[in-house]
PDB file of N, CA and C in Angstrom:
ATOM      1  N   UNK A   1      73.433 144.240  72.730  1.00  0.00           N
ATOM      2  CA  UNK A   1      73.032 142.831  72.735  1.00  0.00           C
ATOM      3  C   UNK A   1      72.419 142.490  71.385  1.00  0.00           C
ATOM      4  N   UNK A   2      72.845 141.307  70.790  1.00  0.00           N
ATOM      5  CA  UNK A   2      72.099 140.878  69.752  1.00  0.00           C
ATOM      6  C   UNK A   2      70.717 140.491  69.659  1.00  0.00           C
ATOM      7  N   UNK A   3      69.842 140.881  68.224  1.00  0.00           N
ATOM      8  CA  UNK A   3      68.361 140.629  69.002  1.00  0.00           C
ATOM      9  C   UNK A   3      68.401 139.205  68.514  1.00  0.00           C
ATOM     10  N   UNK A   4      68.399 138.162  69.105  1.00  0.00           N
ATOM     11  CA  UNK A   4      68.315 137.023  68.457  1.00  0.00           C
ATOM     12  C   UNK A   4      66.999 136.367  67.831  1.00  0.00           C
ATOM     13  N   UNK A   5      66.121 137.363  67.532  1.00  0.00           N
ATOM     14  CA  UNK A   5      64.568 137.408  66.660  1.00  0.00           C
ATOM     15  C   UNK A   5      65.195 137.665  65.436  1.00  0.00           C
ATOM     16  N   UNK A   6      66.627 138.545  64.998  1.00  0.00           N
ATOM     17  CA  UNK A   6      66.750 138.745  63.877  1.00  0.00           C
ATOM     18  C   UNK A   6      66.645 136.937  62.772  1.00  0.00           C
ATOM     19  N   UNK A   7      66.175 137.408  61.731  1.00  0.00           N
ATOM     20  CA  UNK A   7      65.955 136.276  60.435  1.00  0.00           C
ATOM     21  C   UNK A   7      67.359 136.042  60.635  1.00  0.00           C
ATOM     22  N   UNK A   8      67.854 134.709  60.551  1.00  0.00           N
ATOM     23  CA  UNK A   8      68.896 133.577  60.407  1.00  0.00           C
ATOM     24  C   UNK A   8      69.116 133.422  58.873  1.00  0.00           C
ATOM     25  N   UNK A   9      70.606 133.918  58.145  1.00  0.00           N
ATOM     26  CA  UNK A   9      70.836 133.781  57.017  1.00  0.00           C
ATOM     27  C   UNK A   9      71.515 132.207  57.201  1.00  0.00           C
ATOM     28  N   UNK A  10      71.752 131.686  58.259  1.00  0.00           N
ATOM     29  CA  UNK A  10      71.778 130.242  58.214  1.00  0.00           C
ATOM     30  C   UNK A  10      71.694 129.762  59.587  1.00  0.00           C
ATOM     31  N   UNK A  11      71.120 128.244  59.759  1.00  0.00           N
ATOM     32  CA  UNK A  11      70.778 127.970  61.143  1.00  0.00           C
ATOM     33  C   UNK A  11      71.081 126.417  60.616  1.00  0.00           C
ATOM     34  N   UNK A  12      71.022 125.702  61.641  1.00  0.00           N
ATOM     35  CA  UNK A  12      71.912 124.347  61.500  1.00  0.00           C
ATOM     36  C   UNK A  12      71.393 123.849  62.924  1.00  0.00           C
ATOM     37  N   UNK A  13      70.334 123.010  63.300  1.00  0.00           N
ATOM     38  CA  UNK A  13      70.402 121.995  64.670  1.00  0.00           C
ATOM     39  C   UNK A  13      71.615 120.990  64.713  1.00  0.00           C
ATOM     40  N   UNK A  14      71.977 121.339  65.694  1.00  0.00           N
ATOM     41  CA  UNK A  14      73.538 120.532  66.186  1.00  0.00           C
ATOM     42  C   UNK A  14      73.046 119.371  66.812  1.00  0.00           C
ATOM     43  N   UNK A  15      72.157 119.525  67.788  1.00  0.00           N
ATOM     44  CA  UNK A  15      71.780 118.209  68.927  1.00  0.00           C
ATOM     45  C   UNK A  15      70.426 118.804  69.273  1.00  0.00           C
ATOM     46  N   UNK A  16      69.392 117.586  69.640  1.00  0.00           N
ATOM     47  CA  UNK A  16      68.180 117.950  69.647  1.00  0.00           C
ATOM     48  C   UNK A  16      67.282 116.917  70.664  1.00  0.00           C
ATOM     49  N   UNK A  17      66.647 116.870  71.975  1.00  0.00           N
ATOM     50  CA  UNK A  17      65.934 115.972  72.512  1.00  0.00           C
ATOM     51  C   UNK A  17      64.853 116.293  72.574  1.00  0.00           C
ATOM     52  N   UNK A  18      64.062 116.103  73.376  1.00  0.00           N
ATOM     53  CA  UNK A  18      62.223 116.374  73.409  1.00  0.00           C
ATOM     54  C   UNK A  18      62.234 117.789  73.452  1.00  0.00           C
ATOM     55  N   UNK A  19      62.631 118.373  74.567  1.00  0.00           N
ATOM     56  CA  UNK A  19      62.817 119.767  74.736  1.00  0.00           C
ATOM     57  C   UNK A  19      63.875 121.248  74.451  1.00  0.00           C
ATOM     58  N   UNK A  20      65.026 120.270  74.056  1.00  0.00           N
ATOM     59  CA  UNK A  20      65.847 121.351  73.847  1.00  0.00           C
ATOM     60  C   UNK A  20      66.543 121.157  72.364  1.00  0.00           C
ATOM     61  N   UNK A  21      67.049 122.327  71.862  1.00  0.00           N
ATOM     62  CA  UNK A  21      67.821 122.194  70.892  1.00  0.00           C
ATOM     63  C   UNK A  21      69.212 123.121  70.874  1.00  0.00           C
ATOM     64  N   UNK A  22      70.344 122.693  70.416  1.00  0.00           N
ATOM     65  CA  UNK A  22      71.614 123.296  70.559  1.00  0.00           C
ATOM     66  C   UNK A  22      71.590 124.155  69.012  1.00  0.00           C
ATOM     67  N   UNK A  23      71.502 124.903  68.356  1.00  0.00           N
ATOM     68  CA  UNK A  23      71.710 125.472  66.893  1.00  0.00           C
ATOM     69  C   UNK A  23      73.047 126.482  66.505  1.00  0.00           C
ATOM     70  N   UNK A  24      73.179 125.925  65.521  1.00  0.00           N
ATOM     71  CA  UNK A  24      74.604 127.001  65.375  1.00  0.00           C
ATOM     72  C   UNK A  24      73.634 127.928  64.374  1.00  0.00           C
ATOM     73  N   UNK A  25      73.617 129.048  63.927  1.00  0.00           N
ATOM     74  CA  UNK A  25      73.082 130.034  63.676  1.00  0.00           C
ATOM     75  C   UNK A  25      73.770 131.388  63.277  1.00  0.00           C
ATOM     76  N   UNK A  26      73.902 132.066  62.238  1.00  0.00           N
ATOM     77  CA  UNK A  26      73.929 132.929  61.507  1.00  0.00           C
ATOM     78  C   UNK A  26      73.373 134.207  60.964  1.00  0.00           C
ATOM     79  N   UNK A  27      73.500 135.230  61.575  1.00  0.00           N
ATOM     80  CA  UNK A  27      72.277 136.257  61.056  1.00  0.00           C
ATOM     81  C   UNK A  27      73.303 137.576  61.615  1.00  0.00           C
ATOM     82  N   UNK A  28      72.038 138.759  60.875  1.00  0.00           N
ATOM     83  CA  UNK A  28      73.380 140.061  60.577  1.00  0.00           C
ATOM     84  C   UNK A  28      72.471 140.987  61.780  1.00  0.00           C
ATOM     85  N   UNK A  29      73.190 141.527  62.467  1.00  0.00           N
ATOM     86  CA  UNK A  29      72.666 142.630  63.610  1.00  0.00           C
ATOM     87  C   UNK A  29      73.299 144.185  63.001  1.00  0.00           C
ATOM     88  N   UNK A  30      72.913 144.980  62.579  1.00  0.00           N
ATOM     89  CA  UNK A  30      73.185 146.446  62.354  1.00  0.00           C
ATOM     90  C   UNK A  30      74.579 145.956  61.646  1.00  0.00           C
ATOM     91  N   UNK A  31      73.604 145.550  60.143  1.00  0.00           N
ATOM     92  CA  UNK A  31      75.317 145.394  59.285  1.00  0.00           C
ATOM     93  C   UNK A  31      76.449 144.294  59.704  1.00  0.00           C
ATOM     94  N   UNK A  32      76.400 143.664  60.599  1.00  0.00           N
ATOM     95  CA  UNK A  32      77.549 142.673  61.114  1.00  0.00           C
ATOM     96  C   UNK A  32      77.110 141.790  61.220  1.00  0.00           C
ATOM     97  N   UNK A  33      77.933 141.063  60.574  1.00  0.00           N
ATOM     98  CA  UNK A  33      77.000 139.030  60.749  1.00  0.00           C
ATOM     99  C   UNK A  33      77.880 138.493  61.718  1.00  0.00           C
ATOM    100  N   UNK A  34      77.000 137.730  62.438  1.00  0.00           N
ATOM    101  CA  UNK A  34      77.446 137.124  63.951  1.00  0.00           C
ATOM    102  C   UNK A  34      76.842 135.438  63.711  1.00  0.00           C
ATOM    103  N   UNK A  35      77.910 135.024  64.744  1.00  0.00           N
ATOM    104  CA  UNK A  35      77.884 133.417  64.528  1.00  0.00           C
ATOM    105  C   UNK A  35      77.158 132.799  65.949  1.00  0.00           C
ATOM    106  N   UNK A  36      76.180 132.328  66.020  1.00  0.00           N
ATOM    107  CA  UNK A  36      76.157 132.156  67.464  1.00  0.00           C
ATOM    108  C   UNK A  36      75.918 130.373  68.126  1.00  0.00           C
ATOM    109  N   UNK A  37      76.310 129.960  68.943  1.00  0.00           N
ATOM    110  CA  UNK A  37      75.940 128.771  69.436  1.00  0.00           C
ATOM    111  C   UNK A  37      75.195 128.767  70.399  1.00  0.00           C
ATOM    112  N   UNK A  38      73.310 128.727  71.009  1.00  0.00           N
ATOM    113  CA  UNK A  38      73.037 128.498  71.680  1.00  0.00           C
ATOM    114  C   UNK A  38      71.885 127.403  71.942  1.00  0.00           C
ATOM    115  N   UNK A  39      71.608 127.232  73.120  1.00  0.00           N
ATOM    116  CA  UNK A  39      70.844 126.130  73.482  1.00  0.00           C
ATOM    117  C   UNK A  39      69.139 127.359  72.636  1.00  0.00           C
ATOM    118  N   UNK A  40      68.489 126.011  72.804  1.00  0.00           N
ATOM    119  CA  UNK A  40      66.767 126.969  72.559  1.00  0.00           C
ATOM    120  C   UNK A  40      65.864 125.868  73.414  1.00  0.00           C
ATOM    121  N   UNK A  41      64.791 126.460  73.875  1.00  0.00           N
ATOM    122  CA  UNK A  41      63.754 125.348  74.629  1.00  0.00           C
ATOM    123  C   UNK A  41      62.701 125.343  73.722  1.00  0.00           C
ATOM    124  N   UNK A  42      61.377 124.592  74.057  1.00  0.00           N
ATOM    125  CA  UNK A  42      60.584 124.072  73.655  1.00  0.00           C
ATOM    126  C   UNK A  42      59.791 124.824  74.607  1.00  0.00           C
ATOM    127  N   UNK A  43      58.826 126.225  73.931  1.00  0.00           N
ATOM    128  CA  UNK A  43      57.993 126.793  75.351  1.00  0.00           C
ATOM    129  C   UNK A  43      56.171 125.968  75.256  1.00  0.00           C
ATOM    130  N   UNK A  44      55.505 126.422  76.164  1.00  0.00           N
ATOM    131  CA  UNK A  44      54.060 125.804  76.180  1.00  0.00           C
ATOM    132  C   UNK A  44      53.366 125.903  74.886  1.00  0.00           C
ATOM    133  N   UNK A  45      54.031 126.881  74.204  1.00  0.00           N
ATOM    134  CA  UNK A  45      53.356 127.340  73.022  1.00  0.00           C
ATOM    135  C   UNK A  45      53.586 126.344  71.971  1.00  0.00           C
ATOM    136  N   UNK A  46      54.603 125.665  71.776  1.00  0.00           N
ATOM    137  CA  UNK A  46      55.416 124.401  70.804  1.00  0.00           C
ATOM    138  C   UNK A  46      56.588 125.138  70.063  1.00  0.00           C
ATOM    139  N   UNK A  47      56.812 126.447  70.700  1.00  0.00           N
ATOM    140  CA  UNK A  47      57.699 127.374  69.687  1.00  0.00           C
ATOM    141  C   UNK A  47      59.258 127.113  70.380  1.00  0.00           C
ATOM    142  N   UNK A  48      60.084 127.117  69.591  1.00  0.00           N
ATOM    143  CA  UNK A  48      61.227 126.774  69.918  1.00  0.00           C
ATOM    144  C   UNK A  48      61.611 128.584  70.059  1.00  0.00           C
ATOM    145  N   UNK A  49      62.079 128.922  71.202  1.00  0.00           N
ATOM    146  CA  UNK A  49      62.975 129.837  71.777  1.00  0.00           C
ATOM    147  C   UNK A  49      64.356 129.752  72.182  1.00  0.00           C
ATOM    148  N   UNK A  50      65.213 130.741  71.909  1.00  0.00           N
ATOM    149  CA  UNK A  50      66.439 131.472  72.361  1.00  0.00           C
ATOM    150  C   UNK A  50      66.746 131.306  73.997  1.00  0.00           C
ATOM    151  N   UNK A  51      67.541 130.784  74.937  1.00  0.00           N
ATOM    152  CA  UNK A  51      68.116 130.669  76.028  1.00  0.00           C
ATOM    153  C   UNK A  51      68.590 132.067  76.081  1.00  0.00           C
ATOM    154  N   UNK A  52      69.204 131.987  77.212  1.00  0.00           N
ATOM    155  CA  UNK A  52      70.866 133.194  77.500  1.00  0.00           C
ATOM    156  C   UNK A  52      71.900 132.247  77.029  1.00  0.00           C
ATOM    157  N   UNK A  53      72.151 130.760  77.596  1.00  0.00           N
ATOM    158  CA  UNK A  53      72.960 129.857  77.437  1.00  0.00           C
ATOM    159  C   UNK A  53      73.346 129.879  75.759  1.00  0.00           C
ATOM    160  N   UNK A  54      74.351 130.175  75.920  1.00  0.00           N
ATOM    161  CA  UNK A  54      75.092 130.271  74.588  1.00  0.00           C
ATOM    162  C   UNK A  54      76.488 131.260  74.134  1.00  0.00           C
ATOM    163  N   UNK A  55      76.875 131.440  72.664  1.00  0.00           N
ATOM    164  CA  UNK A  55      78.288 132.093  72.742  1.00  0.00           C
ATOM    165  C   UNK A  55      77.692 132.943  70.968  1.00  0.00           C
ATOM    166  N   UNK A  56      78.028 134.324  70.947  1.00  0.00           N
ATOM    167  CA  UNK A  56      77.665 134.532  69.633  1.00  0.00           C
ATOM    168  C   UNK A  56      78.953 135.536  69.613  1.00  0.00           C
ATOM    169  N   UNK A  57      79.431 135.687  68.734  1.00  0.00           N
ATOM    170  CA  UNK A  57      80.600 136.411  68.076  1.00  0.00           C
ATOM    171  C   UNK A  57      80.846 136.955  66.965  1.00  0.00           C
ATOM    172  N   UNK A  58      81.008 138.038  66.569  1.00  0.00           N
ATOM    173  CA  UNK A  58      81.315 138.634  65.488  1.00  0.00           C
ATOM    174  C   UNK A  58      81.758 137.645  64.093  1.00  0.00           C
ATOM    175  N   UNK A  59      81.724 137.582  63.095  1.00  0.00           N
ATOM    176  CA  UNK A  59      82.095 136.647  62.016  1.00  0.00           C
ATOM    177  C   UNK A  59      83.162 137.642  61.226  1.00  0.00           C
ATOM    178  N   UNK A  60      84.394 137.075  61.450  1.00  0.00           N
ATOM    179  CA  UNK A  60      85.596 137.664  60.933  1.00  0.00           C
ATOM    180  C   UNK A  60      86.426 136.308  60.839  1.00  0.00           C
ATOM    181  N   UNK A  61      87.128 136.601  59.482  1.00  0.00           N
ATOM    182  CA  UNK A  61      88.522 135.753  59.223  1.00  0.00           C
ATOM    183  C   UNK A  61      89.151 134.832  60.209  1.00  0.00           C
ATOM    184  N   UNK A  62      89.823 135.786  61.322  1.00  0.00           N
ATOM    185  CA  UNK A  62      90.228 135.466  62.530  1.00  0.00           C
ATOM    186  C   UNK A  62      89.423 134.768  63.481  1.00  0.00           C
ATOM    187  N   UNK A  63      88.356 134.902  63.908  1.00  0.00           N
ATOM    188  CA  UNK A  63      87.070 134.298  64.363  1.00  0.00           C
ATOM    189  C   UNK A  63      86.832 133.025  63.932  1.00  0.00           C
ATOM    190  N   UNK A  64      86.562 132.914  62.378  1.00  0.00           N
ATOM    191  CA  UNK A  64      85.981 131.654  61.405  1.00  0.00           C
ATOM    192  C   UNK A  64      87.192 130.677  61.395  1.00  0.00           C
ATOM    193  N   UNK A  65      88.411 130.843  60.995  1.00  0.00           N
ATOM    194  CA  UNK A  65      89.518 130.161  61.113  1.00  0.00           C
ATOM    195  C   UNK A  65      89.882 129.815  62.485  1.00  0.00           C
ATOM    196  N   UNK A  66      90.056 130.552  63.519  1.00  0.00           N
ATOM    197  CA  UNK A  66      90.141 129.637  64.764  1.00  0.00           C
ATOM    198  C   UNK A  66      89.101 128.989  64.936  1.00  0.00           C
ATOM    199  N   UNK A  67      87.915 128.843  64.846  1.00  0.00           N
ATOM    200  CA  UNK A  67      87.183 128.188  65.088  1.00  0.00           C
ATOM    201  C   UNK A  67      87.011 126.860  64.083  1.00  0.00           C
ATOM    202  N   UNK A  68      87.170 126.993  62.860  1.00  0.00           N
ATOM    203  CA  UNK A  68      87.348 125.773  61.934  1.00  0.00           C
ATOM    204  C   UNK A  68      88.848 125.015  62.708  1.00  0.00           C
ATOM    205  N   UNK A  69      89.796 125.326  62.887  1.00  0.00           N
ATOM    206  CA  UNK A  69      91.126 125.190  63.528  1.00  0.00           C
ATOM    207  C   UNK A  69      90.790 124.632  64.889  1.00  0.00           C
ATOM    208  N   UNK A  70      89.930 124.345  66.181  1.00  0.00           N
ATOM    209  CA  UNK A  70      89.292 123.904  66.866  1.00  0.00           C
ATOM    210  C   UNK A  70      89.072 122.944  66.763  1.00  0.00           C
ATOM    211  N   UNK A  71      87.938 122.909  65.927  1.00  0.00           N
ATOM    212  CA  UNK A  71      87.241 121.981  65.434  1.00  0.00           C
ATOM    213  C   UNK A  71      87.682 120.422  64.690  1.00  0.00           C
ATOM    214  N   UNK A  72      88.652 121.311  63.796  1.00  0.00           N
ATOM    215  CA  UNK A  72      89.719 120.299  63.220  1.00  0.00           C
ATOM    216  C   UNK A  72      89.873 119.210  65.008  1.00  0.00           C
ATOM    217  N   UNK A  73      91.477 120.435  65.695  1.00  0.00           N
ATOM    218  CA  UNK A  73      91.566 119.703  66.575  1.00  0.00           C
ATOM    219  C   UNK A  73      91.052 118.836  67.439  1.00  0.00           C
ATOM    220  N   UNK A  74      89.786 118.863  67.646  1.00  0.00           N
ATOM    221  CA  UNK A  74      88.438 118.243  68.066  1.00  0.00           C
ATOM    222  C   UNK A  74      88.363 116.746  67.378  1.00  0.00           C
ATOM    223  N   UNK A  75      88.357 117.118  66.181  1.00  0.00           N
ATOM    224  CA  UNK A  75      87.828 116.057  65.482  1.00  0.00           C
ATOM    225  C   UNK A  75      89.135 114.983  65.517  1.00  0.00           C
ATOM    226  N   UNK A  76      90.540 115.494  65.352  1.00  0.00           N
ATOM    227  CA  UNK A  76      91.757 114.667  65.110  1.00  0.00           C
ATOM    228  C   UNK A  76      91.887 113.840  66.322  1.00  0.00           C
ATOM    229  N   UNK A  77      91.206 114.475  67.374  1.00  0.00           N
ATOM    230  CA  UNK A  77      91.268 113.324  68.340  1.00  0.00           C
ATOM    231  C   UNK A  77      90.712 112.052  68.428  1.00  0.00           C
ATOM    232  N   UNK A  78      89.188 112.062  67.547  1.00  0.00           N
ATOM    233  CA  UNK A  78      88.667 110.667  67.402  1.00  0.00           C
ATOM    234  C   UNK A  78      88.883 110.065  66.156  1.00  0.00           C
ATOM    235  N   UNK A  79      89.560 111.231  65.533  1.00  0.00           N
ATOM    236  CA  UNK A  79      89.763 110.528  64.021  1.00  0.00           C
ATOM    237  C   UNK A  79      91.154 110.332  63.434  1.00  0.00           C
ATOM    238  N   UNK A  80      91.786 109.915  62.565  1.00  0.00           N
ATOM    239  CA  UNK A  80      93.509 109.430  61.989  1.00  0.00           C
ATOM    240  C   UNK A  80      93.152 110.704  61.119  1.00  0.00           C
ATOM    241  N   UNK A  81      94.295 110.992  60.816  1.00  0.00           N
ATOM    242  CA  UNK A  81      94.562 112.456  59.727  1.00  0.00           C
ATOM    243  C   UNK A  81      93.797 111.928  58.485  1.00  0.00           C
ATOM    244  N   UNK A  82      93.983 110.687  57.879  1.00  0.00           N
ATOM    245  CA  UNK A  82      93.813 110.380  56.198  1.00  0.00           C
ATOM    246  C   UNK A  82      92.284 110.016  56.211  1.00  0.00           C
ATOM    247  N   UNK A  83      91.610 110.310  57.673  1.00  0.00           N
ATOM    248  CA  UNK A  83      89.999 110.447  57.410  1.00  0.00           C
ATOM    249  C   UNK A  83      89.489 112.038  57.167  1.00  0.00           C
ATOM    250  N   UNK A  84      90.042 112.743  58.473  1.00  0.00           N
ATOM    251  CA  UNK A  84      89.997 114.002  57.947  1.00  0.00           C
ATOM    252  C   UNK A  84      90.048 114.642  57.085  1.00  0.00           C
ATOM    253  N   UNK A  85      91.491 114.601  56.259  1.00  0.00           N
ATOM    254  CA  UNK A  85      91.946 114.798  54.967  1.00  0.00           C
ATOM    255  C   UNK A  85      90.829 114.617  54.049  1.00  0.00           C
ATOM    256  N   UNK A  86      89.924 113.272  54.120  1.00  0.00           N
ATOM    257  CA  UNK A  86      89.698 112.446  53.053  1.00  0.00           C
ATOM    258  C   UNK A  86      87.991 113.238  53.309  1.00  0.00           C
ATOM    259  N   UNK A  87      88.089 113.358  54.189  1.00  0.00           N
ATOM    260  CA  UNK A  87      86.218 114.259  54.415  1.00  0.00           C
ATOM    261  C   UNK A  87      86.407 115.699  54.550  1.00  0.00           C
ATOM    262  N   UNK A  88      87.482 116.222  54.556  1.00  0.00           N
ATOM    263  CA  UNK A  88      87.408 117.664  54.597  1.00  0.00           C
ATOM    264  C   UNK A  88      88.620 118.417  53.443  1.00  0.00           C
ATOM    265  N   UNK A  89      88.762 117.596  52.542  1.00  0.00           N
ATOM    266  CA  UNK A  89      89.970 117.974  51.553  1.00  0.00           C
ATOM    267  C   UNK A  89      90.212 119.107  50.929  1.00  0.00           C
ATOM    268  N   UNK A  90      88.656 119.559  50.594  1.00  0.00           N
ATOM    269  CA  UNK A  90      88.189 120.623  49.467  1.00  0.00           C
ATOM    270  C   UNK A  90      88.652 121.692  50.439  1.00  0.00           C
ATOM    271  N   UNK A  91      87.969 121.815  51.613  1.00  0.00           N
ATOM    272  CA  UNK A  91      88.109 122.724  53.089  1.00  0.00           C
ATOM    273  C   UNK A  91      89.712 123.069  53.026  1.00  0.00           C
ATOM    274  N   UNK A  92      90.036 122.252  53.498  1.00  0.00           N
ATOM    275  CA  UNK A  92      91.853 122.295  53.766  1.00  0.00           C
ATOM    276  C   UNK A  92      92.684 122.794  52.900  1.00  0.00           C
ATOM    277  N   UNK A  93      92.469 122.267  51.504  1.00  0.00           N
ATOM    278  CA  UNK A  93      93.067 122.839  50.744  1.00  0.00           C
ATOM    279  C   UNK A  93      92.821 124.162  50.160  1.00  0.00           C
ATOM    280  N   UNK A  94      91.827 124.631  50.404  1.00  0.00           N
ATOM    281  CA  UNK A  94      91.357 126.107  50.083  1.00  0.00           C
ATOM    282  C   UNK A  94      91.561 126.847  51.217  1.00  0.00           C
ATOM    283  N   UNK A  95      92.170 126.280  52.513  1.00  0.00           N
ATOM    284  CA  UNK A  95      92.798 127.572  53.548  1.00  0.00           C
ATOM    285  C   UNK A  95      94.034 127.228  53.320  1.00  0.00           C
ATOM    286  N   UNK A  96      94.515 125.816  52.949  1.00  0.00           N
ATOM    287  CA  UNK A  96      96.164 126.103  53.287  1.00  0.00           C
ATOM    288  C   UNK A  96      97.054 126.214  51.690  1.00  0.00           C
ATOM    289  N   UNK A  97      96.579 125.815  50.850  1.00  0.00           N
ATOM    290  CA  UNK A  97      97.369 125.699  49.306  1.00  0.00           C
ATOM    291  C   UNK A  97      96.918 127.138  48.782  1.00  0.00           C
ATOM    292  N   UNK A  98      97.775 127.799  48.602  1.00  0.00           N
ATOM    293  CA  UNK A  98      98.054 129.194  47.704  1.00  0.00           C
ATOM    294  C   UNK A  98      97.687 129.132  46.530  1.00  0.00           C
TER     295      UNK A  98
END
């Protein structure tokens, strides 16, 4: 199990209300950097804590690209291609142009 106390080489609040926060999060467990998405609460203390609720996964090629590839798809649904394109160009073209 990952210790999710390990230091965060990157952390990012996704969505946030009085009590909870969703964070995408970054940090290395015995040499392997893992990506994780989980909820965190707000305990008595004012300290924001780690749930179970969540998904953390190894950070590999295969991993990072389906998941950017998702996301895309995600996004093409509320958005026309020539917005995408036009906000994620640098992105796109550095996975798909040789």
């Amino acid at each position: 199990m990952i210790d999710l106390d390990t230091p965060s080489t990157y952390e990012k609040i996704i969505q946030q209300t009085d009590d909870e926060q969703v964070r995408l999060v970054i940090n290395t467990f015995r040499g392997t950097e893992y990506i994780s998405l989980r909820k965190y609460y707000l305990s008595f203390e004012e300290e924001w804590l780690p749930t179970k609720n969540g998904i953390t996964m190894p950070i590999d090629f295969d991993n990072t690209r389906n998941l950017f590839e998702g996301l895309v798809d995600i996004l093409s649904l509320a958005e026309s291609k020539s917005v995408l394109e036009e906000q994620f160009k640098d992105q796109l073209d550095e996975i798909y142009l040789p």
